[in-house]
N, C-alpha and C. Protein backbone atom coordinates (compact mmCIF):
# COMPACT_ATOMS: atom_id res chain seq x y z
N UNK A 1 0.82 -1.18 0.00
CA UNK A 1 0.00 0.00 0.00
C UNK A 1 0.87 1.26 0.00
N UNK A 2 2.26 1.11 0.55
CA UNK A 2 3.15 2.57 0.85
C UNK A 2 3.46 3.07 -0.67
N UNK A 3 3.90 2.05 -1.34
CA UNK A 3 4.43 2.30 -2.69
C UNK A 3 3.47 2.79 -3.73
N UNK A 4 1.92 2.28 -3.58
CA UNK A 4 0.96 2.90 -4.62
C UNK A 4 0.67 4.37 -4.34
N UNK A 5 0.35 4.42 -2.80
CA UNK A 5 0.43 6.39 -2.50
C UNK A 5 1.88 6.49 -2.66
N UNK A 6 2.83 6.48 -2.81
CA UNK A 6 3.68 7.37 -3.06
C UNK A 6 3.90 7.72 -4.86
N UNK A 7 3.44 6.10 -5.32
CA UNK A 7 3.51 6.68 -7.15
C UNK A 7 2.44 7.81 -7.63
N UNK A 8 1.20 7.81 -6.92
CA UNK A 8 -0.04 8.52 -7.06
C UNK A 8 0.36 10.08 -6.13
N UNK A 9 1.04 10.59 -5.19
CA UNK A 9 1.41 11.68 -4.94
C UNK A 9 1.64 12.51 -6.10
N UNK A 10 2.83 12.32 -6.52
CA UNK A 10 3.30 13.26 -7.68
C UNK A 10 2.23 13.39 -8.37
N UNK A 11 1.43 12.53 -8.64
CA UNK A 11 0.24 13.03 -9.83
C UNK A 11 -0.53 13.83 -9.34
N UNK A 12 -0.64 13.52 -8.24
CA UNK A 12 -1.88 15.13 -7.62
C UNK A 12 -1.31 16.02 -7.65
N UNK A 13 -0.12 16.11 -7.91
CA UNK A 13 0.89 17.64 -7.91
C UNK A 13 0.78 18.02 -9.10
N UNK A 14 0.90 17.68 -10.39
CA UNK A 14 0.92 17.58 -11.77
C UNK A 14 -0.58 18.40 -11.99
N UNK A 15 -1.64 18.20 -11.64
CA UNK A 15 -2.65 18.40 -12.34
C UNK A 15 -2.98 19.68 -11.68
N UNK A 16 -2.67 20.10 -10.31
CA UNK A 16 -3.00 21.33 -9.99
C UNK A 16 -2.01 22.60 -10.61
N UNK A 17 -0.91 21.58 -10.80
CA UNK A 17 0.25 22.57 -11.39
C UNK A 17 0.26 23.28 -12.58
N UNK A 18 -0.21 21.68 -13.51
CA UNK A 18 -0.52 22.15 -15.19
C UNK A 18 -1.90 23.01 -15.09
N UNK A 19 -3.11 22.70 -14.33
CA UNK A 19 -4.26 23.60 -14.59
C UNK A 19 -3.85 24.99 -13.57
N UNK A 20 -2.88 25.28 -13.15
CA UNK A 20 -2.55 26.71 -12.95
C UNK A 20 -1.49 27.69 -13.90
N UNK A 21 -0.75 26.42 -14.62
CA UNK A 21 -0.15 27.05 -15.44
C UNK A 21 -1.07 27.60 -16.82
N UNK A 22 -1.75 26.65 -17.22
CA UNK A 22 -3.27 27.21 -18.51
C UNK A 22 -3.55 28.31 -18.24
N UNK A 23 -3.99 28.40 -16.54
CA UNK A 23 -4.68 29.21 -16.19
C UNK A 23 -4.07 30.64 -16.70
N UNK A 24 -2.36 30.58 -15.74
CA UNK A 24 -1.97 31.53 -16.10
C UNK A 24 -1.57 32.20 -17.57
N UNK A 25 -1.25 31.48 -17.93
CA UNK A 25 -1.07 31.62 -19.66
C UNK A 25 -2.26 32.30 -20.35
N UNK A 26 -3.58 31.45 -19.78
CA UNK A 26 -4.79 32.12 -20.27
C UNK A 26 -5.06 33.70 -19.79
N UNK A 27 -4.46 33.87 -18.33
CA UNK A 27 -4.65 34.90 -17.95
C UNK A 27 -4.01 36.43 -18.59
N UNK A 28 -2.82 35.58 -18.21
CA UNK A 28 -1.22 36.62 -18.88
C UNK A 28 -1.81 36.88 -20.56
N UNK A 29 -2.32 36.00 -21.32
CA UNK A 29 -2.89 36.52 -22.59
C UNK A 29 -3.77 37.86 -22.30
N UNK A 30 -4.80 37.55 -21.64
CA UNK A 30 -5.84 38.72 -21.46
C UNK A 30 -5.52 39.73 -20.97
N UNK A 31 -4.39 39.49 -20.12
CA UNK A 31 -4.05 41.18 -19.44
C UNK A 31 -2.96 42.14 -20.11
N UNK A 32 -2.55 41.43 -21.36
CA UNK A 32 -1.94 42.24 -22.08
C UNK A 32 -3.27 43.97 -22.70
N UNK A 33 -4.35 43.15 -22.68
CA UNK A 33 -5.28 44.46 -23.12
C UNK A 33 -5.95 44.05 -24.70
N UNK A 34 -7.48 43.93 -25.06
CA UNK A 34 -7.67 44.22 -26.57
C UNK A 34 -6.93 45.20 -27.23
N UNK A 35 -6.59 44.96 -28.41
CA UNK A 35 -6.05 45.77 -29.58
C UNK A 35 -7.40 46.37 -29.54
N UNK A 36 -7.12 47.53 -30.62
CA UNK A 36 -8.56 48.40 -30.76
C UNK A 36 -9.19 47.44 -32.07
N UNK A 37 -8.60 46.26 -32.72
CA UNK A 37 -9.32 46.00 -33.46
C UNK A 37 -10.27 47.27 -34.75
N UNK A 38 -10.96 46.53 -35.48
CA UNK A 38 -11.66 46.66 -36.58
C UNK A 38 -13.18 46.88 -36.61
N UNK A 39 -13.80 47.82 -36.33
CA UNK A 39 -15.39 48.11 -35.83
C UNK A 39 -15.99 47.30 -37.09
N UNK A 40 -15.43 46.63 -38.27
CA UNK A 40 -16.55 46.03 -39.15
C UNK A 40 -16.97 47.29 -40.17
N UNK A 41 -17.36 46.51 -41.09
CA UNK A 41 -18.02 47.54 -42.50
C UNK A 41 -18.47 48.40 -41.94
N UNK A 42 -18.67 49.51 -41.91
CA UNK A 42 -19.16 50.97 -42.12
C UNK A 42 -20.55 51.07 -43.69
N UNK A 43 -21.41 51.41 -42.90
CA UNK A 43 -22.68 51.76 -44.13
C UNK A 43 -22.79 52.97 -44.74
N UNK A 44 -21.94 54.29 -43.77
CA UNK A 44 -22.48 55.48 -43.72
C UNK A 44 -21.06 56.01 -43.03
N UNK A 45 -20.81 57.16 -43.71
CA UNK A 45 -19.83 57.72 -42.99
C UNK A 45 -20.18 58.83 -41.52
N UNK A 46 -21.27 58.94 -41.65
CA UNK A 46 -21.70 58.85 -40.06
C UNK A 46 -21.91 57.68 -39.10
N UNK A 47 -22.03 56.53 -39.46
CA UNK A 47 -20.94 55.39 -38.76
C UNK A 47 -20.22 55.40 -38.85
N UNK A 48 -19.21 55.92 -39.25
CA UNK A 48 -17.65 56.29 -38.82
C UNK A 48 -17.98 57.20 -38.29
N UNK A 49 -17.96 58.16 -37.80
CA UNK A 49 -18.36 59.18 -36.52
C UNK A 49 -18.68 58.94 -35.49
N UNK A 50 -20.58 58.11 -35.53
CA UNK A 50 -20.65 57.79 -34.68
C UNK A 50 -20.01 56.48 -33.47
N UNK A 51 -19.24 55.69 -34.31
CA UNK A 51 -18.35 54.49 -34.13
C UNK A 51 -17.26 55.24 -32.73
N UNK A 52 -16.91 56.08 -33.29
CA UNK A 52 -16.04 56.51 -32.11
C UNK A 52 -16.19 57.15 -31.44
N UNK A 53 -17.48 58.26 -30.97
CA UNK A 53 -17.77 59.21 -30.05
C UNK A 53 -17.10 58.42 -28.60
N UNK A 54 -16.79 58.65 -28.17
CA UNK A 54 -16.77 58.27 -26.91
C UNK A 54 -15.62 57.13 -26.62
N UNK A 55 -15.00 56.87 -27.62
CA UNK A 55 -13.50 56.07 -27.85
C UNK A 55 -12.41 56.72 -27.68
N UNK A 56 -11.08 56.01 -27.66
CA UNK A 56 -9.25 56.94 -27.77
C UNK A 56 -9.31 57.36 -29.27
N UNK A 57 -8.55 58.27 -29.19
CA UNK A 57 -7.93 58.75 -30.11
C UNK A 57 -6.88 58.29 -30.48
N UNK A 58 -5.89 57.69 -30.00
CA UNK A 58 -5.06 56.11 -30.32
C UNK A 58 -5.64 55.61 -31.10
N UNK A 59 -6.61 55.13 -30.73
CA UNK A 59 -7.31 53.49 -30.80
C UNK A 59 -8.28 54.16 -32.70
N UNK A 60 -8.34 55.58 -32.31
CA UNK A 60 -8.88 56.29 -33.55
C UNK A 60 -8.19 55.88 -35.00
N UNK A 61 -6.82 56.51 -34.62
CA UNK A 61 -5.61 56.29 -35.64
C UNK A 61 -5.28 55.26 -35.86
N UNK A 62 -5.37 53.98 -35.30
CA UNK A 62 -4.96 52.79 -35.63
C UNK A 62 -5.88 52.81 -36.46
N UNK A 63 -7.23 53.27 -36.72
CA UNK A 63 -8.10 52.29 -37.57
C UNK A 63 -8.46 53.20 -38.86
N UNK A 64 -8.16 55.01 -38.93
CA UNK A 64 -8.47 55.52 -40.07
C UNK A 64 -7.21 55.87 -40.46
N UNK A 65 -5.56 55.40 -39.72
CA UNK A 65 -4.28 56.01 -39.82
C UNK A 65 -4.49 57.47 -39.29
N UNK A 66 -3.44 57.44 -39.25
CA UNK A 66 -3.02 59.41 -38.49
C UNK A 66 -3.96 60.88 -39.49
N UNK A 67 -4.66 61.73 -38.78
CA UNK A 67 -5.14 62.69 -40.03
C UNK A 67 -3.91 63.23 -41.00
N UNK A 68 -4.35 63.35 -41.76
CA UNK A 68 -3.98 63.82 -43.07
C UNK A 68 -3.87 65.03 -42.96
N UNK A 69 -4.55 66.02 -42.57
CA UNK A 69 -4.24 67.36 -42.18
C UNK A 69 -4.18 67.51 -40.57
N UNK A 70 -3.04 68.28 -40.68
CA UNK A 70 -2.50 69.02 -39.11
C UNK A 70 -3.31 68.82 -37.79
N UNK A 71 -3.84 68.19 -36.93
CA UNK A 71 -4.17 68.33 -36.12
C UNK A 71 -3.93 69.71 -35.32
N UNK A 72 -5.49 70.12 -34.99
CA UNK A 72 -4.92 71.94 -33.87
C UNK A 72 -6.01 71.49 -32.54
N UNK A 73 -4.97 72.36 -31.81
CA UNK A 73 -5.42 72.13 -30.69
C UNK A 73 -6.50 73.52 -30.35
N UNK A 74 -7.49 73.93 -30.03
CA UNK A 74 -8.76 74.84 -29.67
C UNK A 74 -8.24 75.66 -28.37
N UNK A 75 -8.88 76.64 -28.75
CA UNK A 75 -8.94 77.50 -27.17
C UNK A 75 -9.23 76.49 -25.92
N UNK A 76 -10.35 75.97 -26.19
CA UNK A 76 -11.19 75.35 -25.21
C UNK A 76 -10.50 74.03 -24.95
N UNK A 77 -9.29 73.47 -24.71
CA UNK A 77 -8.28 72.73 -24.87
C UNK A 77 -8.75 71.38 -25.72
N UNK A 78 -9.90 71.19 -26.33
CA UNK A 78 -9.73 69.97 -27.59
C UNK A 78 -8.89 69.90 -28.13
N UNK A 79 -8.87 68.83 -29.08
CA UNK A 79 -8.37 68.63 -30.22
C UNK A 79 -8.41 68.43 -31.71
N UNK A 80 -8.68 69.18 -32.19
CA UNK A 80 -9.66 69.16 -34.23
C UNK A 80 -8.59 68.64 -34.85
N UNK A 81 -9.62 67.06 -35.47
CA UNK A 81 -8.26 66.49 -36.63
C UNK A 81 -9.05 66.01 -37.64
N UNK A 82 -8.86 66.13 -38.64
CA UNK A 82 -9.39 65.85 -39.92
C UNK A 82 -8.54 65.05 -40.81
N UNK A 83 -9.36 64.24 -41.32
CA UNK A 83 -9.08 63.14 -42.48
C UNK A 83 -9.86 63.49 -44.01
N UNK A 84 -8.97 64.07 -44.77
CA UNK A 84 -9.95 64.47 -45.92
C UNK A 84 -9.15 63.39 -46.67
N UNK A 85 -10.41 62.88 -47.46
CA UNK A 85 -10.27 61.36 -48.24
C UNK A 85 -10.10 61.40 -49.58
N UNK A 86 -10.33 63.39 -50.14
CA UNK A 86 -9.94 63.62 -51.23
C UNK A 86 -8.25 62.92 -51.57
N UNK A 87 -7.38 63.30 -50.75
CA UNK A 87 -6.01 63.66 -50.88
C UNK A 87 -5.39 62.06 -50.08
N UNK A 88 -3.87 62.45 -50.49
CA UNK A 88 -3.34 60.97 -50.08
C UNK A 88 -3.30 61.04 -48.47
N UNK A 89 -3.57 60.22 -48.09
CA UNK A 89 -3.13 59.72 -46.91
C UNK A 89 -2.58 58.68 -46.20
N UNK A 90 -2.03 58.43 -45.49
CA UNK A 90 -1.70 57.16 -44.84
C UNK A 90 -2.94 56.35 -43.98
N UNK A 91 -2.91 55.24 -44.72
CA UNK A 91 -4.04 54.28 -44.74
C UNK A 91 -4.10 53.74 -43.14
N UNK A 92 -5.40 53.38 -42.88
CA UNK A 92 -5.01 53.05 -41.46
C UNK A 92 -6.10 51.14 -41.72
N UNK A 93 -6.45 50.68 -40.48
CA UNK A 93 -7.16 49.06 -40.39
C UNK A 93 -8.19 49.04 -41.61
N UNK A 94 -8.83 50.22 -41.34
CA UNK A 94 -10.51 50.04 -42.13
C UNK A 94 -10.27 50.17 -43.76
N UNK A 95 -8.73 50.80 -44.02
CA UNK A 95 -8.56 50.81 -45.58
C UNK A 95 -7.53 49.32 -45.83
N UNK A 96 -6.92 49.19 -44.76
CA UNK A 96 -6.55 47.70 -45.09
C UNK A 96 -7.59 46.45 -45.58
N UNK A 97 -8.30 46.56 -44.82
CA UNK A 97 -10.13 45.79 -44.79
C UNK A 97 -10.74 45.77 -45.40
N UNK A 98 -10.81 47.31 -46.24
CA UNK A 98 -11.52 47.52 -47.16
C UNK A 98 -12.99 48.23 -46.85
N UNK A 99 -13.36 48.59 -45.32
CA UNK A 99 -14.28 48.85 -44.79
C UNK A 99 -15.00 50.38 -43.97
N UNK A 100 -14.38 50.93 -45.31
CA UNK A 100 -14.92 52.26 -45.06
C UNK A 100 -16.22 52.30 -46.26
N UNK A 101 -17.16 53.22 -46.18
CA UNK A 101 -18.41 53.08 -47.18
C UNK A 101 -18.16 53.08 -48.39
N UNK A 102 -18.23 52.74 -49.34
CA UNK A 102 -18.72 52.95 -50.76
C UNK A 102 -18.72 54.29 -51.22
N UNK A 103 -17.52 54.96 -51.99
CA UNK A 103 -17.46 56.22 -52.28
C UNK A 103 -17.68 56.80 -53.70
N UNK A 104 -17.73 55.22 -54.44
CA UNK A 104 -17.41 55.18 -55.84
C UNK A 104 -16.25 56.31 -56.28
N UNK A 105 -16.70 56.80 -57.44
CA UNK A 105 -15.67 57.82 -58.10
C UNK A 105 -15.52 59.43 -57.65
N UNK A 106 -16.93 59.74 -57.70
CA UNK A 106 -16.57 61.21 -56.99
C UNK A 106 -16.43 61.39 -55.55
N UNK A 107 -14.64 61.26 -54.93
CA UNK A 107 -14.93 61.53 -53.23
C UNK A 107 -14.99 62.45 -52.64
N UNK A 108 -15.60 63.04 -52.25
CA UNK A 108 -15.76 64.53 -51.53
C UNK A 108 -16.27 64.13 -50.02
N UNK A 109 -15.10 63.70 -49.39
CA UNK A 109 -15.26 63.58 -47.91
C UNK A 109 -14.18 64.08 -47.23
N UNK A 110 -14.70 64.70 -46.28
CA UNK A 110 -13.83 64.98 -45.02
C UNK A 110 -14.30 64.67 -43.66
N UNK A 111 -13.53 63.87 -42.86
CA UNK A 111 -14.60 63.52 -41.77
C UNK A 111 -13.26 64.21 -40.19
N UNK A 112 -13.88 65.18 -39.55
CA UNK A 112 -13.34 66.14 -38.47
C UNK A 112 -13.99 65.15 -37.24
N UNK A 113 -12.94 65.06 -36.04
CA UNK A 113 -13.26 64.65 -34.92
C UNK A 113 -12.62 65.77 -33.62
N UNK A 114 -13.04 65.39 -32.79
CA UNK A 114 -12.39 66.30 -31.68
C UNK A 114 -12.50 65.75 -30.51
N UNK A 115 -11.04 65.47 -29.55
CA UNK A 115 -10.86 65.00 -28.55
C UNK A 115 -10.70 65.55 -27.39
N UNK A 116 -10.68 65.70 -26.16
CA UNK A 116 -11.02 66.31 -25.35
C UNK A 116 -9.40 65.82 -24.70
N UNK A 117 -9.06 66.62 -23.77
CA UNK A 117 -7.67 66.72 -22.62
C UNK A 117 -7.22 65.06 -22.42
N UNK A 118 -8.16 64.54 -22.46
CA UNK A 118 -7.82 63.21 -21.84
C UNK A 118 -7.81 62.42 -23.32
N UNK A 119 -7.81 62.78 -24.40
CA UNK A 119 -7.41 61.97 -26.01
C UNK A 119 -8.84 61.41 -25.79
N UNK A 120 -10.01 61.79 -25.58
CA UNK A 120 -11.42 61.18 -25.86
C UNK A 120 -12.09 61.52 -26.73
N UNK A 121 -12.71 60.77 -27.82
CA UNK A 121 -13.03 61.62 -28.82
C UNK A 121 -14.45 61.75 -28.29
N UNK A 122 -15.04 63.28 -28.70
CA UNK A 122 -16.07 63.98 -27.97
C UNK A 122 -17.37 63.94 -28.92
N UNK A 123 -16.94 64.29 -30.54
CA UNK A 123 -17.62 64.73 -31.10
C UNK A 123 -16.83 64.46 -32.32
N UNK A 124 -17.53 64.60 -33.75
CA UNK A 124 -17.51 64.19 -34.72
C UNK A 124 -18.01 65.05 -35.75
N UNK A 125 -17.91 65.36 -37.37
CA UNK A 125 -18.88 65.71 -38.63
C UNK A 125 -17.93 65.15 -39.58
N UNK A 126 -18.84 65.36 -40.16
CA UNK A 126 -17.81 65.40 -42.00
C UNK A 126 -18.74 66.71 -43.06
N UNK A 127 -17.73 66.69 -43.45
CA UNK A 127 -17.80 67.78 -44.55
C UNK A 127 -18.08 66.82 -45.71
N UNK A 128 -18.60 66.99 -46.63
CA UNK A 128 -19.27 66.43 -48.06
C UNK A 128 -19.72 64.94 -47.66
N UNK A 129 -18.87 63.95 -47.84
CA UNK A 129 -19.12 62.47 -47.75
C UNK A 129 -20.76 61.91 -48.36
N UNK A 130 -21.08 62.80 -49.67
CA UNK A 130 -22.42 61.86 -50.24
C UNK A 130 -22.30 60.88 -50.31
């Protein structure tokens, strides 16, 4: 009887060990943080607006790339940045994807956001975008 509990010890050690190591592995994955990921097709370029009210401005640029024109900062300490889609820009997730709206041939969009002290985006328009 001494010799069967002692071969069966080590195994009860093994299984709490390996299901804490999963655990942690599983854990240590998740606490790295979501990427901002890809919000999905866009119908309307006021879903792109409204998509980010209330998102980073990081997490902004990863997905339309950096604006294209100058970012300024406001009296009122925001931040106004615009992406006009006429002109070249550096492509960001949603043009990798392919998942900005349907512009066909004539593009006349500009889409302006504005972030608040803490990089939050507050508010949103676009200029043309039929």
């Amino acid at each position: 009887m001494g010799p069967l509990i002692l071969e069966m010890k080590p195994m009860r050690l093994v299984r709490p060990t390996l299901a804490t190591l999963c655990l942690t592995l599983w854990i240590g994955g998740c606490a790295s943080g979501p990427q901002p990921g890809v919000a999905g097709p866009y119908q309307t370029w006021d879903d792109v607006i409204a998509r980010w009210i209330g998102k980073n401005k990081t997490d902004l640029y990863y997905e339309l790339g950096p604006p294209n024109l100058h970012p300024k900062e406001l009296e009122d300490g925001t931040t106004e940045m615009a992406w006009d889609m006429t002109i070249d820009r550096m492509p960001g997730q949603a043009d990798e994807y392919h998942l900005l709206p349907l512009y066909g041939q004539n593009v006349n969009c500009r889409l302006v956001f504005f972030a608040n002290s803490d990089d939050v985006i507050i508010k949103g328009r676009r200029d043309g975008c039929d």
